[in-house]
C-alpha atoms as a PDB file:
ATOM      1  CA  UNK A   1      91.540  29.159  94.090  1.00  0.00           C
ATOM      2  CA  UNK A   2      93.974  32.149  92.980  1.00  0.00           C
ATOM      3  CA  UNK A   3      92.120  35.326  92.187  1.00  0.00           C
ATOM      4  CA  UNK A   4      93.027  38.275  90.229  1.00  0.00           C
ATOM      5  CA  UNK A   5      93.469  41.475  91.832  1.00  0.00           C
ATOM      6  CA  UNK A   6      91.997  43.188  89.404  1.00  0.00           C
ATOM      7  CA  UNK A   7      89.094  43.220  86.791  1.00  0.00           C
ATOM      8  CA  UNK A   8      89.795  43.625  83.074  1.00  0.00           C
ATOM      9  CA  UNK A   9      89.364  46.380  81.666  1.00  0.00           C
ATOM     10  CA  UNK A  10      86.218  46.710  79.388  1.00  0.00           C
ATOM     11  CA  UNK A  11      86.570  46.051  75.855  1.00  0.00           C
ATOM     12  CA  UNK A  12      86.380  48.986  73.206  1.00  0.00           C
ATOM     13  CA  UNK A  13      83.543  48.182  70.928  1.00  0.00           C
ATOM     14  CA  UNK A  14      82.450  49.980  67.748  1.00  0.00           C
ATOM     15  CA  UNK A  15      78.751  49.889  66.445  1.00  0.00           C
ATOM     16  CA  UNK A  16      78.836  48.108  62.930  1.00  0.00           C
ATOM     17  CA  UNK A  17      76.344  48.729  60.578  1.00  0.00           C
ATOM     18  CA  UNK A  18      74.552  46.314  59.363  1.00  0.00           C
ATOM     19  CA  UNK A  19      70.878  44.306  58.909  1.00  0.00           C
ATOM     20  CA  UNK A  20      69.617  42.439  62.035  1.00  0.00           C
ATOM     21  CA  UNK A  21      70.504  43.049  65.537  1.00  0.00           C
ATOM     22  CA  UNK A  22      72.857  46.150  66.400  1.00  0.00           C
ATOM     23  CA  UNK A  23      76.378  43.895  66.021  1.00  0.00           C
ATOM     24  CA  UNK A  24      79.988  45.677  67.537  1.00  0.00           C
ATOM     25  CA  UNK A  25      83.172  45.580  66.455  1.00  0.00           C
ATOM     26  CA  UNK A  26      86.170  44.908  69.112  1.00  0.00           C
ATOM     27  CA  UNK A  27      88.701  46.842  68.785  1.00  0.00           C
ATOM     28  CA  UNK A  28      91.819  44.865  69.446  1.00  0.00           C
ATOM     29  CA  UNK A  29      95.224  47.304  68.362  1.00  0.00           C
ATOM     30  CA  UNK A  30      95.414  50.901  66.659  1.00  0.00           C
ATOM     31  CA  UNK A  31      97.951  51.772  63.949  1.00  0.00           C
ATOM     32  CA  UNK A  32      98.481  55.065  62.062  1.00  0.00           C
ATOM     33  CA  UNK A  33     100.520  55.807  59.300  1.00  0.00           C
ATOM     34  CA  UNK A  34     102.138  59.169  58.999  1.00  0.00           C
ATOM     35  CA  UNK A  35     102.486  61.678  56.204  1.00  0.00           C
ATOM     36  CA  UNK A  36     100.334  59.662  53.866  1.00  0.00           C
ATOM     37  CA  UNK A  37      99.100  62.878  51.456  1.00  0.00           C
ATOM     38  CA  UNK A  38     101.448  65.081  50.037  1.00  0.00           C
ATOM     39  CA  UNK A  39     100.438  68.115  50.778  1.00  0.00           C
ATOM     40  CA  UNK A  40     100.233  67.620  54.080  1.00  0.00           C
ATOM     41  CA  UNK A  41     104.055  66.161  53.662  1.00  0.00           C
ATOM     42  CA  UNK A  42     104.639  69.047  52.728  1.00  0.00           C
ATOM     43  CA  UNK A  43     103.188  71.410  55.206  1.00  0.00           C
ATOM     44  CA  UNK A  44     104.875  69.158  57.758  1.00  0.00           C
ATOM     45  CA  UNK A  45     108.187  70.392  56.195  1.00  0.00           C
ATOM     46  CA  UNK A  46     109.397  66.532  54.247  1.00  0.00           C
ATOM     47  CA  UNK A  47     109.638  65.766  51.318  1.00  0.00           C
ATOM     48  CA  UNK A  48     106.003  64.317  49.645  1.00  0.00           C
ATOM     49  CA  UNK A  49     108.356  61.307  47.864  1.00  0.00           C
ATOM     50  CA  UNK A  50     106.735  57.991  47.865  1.00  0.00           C
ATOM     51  CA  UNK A  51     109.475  56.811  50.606  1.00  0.00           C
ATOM     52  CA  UNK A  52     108.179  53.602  52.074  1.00  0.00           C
ATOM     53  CA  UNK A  53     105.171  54.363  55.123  1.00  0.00           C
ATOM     54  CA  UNK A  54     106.109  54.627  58.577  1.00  0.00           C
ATOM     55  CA  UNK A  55     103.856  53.777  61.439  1.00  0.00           C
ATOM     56  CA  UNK A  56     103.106  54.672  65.220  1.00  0.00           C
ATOM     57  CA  UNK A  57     100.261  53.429  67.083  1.00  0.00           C
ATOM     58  CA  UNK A  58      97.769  54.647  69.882  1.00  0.00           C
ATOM     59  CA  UNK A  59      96.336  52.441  72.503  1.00  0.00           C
ATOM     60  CA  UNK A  60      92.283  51.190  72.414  1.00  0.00           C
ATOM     61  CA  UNK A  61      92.063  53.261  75.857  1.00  0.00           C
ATOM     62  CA  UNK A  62      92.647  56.220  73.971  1.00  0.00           C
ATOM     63  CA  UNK A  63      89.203  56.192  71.606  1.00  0.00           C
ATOM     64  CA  UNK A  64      86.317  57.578  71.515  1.00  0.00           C
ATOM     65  CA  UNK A  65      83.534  56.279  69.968  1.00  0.00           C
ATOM     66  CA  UNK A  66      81.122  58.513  68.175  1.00  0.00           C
ATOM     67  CA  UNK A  67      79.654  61.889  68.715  1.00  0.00           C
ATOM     68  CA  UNK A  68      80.290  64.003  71.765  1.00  0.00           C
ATOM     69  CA  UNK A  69      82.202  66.479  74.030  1.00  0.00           C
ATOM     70  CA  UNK A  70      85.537  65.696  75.216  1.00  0.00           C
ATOM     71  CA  UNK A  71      87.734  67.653  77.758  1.00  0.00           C
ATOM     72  CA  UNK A  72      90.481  69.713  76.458  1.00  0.00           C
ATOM     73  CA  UNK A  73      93.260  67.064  77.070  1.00  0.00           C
ATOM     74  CA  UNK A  74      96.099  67.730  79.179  1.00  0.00           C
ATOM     75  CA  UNK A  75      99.885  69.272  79.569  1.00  0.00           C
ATOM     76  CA  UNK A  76      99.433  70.896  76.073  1.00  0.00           C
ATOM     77  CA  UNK A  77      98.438  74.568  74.385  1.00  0.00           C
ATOM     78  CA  UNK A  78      98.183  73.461  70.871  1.00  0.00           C
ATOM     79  CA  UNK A  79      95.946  70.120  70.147  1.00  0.00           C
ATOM     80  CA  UNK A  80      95.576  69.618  66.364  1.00  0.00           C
ATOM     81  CA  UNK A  81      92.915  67.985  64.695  1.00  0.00           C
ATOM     82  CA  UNK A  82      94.016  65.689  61.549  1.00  0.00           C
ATOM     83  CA  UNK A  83      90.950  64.106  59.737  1.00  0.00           C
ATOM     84  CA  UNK A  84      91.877  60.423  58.743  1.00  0.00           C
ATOM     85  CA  UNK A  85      89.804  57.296  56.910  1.00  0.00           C
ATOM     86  CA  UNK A  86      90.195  54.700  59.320  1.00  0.00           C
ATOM     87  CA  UNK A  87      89.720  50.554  58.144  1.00  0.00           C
ATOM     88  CA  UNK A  88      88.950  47.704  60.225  1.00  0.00           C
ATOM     89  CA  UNK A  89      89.899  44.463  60.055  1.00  0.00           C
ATOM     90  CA  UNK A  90      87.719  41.618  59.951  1.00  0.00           C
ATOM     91  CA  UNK A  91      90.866  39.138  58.980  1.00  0.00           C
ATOM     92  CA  UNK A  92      94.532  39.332  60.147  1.00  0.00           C
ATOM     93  CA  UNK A  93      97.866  38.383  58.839  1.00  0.00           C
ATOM     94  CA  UNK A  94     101.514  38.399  57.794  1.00  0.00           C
ATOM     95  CA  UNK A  95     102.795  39.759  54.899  1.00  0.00           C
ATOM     96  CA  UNK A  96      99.615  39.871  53.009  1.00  0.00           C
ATOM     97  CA  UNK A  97      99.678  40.590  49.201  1.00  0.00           C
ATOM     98  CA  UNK A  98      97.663  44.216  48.363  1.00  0.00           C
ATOM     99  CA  UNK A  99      95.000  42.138  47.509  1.00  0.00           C
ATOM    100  CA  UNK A 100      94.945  39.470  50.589  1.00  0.00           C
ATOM    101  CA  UNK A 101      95.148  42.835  52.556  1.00  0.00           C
ATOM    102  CA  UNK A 102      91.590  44.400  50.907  1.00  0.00           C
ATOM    103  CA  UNK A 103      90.216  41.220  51.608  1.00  0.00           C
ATOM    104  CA  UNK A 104      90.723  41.346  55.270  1.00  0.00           C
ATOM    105  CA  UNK A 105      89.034  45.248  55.778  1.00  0.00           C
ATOM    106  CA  UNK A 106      85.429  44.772  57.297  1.00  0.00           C
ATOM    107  CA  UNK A 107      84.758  48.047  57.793  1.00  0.00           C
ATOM    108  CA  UNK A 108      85.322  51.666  57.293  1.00  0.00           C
ATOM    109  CA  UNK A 109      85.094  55.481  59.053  1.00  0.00           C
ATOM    110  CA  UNK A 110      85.783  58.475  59.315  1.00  0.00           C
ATOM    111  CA  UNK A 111      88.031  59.331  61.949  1.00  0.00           C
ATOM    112  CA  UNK A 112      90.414  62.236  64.004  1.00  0.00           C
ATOM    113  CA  UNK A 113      93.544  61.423  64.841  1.00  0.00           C
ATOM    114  CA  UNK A 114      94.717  64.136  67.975  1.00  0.00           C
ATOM    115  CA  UNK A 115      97.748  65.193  68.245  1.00  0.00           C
ATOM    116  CA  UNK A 116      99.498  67.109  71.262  1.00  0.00           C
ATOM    117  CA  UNK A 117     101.805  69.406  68.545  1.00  0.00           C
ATOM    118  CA  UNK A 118     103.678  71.229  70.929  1.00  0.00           C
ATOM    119  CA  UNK A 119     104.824  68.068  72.975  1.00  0.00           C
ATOM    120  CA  UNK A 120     105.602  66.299  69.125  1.00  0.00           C
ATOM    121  CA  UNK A 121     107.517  69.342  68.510  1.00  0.00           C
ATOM    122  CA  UNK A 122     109.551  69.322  71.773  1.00  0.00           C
ATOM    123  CA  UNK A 123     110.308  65.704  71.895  1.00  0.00           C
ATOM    124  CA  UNK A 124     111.464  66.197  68.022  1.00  0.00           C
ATOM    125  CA  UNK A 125     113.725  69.010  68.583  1.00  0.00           C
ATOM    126  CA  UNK A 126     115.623  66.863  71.357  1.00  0.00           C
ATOM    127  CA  UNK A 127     115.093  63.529  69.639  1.00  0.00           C
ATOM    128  CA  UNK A 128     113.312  61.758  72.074  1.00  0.00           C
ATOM    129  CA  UNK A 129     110.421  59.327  71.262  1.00  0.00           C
ATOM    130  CA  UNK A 130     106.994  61.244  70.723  1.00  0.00           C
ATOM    131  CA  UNK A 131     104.556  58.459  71.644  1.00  0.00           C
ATOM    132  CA  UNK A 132     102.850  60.845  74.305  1.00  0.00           C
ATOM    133  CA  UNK A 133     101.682  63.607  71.915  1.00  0.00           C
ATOM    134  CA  UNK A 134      99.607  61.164  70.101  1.00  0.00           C
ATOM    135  CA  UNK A 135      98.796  58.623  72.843  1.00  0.00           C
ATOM    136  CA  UNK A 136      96.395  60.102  75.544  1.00  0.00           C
ATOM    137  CA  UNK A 137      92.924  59.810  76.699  1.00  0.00           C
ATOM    138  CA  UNK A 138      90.587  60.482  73.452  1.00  0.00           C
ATOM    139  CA  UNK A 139      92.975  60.749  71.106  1.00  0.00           C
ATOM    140  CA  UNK A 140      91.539  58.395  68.409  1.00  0.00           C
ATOM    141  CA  UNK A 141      88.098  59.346  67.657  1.00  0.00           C
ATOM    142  CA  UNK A 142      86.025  57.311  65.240  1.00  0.00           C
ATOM    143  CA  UNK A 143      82.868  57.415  64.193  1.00  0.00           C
ATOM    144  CA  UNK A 144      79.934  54.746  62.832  1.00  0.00           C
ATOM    145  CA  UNK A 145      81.939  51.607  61.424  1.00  0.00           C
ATOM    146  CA  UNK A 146      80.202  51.023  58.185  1.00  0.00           C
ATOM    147  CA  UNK A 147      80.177  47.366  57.063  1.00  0.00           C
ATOM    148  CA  UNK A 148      81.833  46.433  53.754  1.00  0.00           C
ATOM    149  CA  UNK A 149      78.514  44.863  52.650  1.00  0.00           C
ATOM    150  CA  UNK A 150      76.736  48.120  52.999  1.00  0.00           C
ATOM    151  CA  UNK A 151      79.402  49.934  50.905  1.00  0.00           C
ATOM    152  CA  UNK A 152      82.567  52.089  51.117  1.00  0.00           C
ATOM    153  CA  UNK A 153      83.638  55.507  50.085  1.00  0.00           C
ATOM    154  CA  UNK A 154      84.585  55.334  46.250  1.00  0.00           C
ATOM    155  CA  UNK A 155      88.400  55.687  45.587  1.00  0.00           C
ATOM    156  CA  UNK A 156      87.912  59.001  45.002  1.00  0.00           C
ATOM    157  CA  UNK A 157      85.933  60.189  47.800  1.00  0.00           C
ATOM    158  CA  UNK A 158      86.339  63.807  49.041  1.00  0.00           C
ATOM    159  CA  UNK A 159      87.895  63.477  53.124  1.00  0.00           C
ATOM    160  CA  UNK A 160      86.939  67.353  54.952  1.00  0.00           C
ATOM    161  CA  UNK A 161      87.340  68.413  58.282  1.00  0.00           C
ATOM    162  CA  UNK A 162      85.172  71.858  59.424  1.00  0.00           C
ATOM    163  CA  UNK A 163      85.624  73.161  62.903  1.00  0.00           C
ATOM    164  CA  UNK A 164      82.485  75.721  63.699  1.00  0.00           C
ATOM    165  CA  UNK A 165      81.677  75.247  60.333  1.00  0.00           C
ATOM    166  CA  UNK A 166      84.390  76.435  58.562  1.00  0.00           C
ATOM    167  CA  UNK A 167      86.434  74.091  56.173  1.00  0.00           C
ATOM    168  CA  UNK A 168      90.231  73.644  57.920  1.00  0.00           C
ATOM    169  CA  UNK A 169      90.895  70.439  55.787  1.00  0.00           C
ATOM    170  CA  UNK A 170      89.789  69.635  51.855  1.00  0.00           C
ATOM    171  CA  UNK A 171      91.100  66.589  49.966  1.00  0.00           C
ATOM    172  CA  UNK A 172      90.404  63.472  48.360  1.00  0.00           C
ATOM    173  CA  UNK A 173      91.239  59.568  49.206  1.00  0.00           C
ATOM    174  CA  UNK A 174      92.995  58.766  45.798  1.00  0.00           C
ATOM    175  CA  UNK A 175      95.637  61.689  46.488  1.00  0.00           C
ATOM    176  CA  UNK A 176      97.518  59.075  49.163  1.00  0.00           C
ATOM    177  CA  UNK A 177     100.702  58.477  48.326  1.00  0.00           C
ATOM    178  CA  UNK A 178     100.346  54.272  49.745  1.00  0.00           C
ATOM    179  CA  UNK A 179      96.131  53.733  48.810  1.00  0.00           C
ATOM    180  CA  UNK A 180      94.812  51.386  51.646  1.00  0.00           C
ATOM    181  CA  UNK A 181      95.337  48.282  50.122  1.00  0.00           C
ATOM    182  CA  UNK A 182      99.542  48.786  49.890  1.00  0.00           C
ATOM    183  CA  UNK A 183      99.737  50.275  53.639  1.00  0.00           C
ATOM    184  CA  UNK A 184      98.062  47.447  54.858  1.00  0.00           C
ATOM    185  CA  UNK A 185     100.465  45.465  52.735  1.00  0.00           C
ATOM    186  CA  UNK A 186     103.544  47.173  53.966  1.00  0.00           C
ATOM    187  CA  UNK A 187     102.438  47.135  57.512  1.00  0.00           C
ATOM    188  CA  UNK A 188     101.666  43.204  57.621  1.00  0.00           C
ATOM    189  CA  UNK A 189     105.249  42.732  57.001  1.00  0.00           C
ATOM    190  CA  UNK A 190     106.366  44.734  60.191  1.00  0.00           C
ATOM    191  CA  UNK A 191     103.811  43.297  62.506  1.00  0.00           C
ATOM    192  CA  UNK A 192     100.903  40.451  61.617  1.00  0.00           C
ATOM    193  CA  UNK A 193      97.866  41.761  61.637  1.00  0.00           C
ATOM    194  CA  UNK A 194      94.769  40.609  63.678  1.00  0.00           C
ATOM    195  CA  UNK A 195      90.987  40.694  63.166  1.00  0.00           C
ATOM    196  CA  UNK A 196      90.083  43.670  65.724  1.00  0.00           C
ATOM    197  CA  UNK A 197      92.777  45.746  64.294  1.00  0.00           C
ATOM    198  CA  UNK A 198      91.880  49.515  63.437  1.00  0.00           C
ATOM    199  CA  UNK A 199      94.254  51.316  60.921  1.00  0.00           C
ATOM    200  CA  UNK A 200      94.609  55.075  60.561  1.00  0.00           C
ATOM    201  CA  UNK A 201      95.580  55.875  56.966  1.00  0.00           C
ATOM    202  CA  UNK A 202      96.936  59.660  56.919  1.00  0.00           C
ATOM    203  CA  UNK A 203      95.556  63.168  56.724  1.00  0.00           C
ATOM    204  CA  UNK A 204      95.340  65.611  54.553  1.00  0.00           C
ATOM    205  CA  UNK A 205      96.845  69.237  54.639  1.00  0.00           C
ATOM    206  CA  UNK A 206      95.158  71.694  56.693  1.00  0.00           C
ATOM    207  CA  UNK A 207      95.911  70.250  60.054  1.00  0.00           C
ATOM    208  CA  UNK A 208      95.515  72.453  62.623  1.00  0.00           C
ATOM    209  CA  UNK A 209      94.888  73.699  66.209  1.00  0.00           C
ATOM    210  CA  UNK A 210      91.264  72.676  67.833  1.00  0.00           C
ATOM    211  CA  UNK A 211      90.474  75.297  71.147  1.00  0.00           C
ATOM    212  CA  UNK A 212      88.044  74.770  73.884  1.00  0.00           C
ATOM    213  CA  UNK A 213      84.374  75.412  72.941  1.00  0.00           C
ATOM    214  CA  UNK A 214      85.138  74.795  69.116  1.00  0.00           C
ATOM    215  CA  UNK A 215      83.296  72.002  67.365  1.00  0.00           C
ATOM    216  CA  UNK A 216      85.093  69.524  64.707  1.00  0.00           C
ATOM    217  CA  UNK A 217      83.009  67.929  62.393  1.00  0.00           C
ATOM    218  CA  UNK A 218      84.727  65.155  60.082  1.00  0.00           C
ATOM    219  CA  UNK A 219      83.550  63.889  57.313  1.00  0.00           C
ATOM    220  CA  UNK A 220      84.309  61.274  54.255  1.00  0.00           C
ATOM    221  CA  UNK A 221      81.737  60.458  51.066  1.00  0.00           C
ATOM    222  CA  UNK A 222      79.748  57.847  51.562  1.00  0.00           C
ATOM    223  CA  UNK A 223      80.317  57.111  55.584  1.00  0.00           C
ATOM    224  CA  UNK A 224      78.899  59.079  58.640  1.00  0.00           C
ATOM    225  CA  UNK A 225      80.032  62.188  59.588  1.00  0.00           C
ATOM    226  CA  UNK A 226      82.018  62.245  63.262  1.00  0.00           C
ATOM    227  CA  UNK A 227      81.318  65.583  65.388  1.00  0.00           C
ATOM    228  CA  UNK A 228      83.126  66.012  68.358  1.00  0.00           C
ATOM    229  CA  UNK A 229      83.147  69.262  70.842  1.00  0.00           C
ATOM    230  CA  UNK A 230      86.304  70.418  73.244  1.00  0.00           C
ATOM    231  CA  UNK A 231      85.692  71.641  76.288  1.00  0.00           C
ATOM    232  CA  UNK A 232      87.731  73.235  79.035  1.00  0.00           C
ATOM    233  CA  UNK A 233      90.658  74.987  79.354  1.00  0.00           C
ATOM    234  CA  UNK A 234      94.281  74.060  78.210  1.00  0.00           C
END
């Protein structure tokens, strides 16, 4: 009987809130959409238009789940920290109507998108793909999934992002330019979507570097606050 060589790898699992037994949530594929506030558009240097969402993605090895110390990553001086509401999906498909695609989010957190700004900025300037300054070891953090049935942050919610305490990133959920619903939307129709799925939905402005021995707290209204710790040396 033919063997594999080699084990899977263990599946990424989120806690989901919830009555009963402590239940998880697999984490199947990651997507982010970019430049999804306006103000951070615009201290990106674009223009904060509502041109239709674009969209990378980071791999499930890359998360972290929860609260915690992680190592300054690698081959970069300048990791910034971009505070994001993150959805999961509980139901999957193709070019889902807005509404068809609130239906299918299960969850919600708060989140932390890293991003290796000096290696984005390098592979820009020569136009070359940039997948590696957002793709590495613990570059999608995420906190507590919080189940639909036990609420979600109102429409409104205020999104922050404090690093030793001090307040690097203010805003508020309903100044997206594409609300959850209508990224979802526009995303089902350039990939179907799959129960496991986690979304990224955009920061807001503020974004910033993160240095070794500083601590990021991220935080949402009405979800559980994610505080993470860097350590080492770049």
């Amino acid at each position: 009987m033919p063997t594999d060589i080699l084990s899977a790898p263990a599946p990424v699992r989120l806690p989901l809130s919830g009555d009963g037994p402590q239940r998880f949530f697999p984490v199947r594929e990651i997507y982010c959409v970019g430049r999804n506030y306006a103000d951070h558009a615009i201290e990106m240097g674009h223009d904060p238009d509502r041109d239709p969402p674009f969209f990378f993605r980071k791999d499930r090895a890359h998360v972290h789940v929860g609260d915690g110390t992680i190592p300054y990553p690698p081959a970069t001086q300048d990791v910034h920290h971009e505070v994001e509401l993150v959805v999961a999906l509980g139901q999957g498909g193709h070019d889902l109507s807005p509404d068809a695609a609130r239906a299918a989010i299960l969850g919600h957190a708060v989140g932390i998108d890293l991003t290796r700004r000096d290696l984005q900025a390098e592979a820009k300037a020569l136009r070359r793909p940039w997948d590696l300054s957002k793709g590495f070891a613990n570059a999608a953090l995420v906190g507590p999934l919080v189940h639909v049935d036990q609420g979600a942050p109102d429409p409104d919610a205020a999104i922050l992002l404090d690093v030793d305490g001090e307040t690097r990133q203010s805003g508020r959920l309903d100044q997206m330019i594409w609300p959850v619903a209508e990224t979802l939307s526009a995303l089902s129709r350039l990939v179907e979507l799959h129960p496991g799925d986690l979304i990224f939905t955009g920061t807001p402005a503020g974004v910033g570097p993160g240095a070794p021995g500083q601590t990021m707290q991220a935080r949402i209204e009405g979800l559980p606050p994610l505080t993470v710790m860097l350590d080492g040396a770049p």
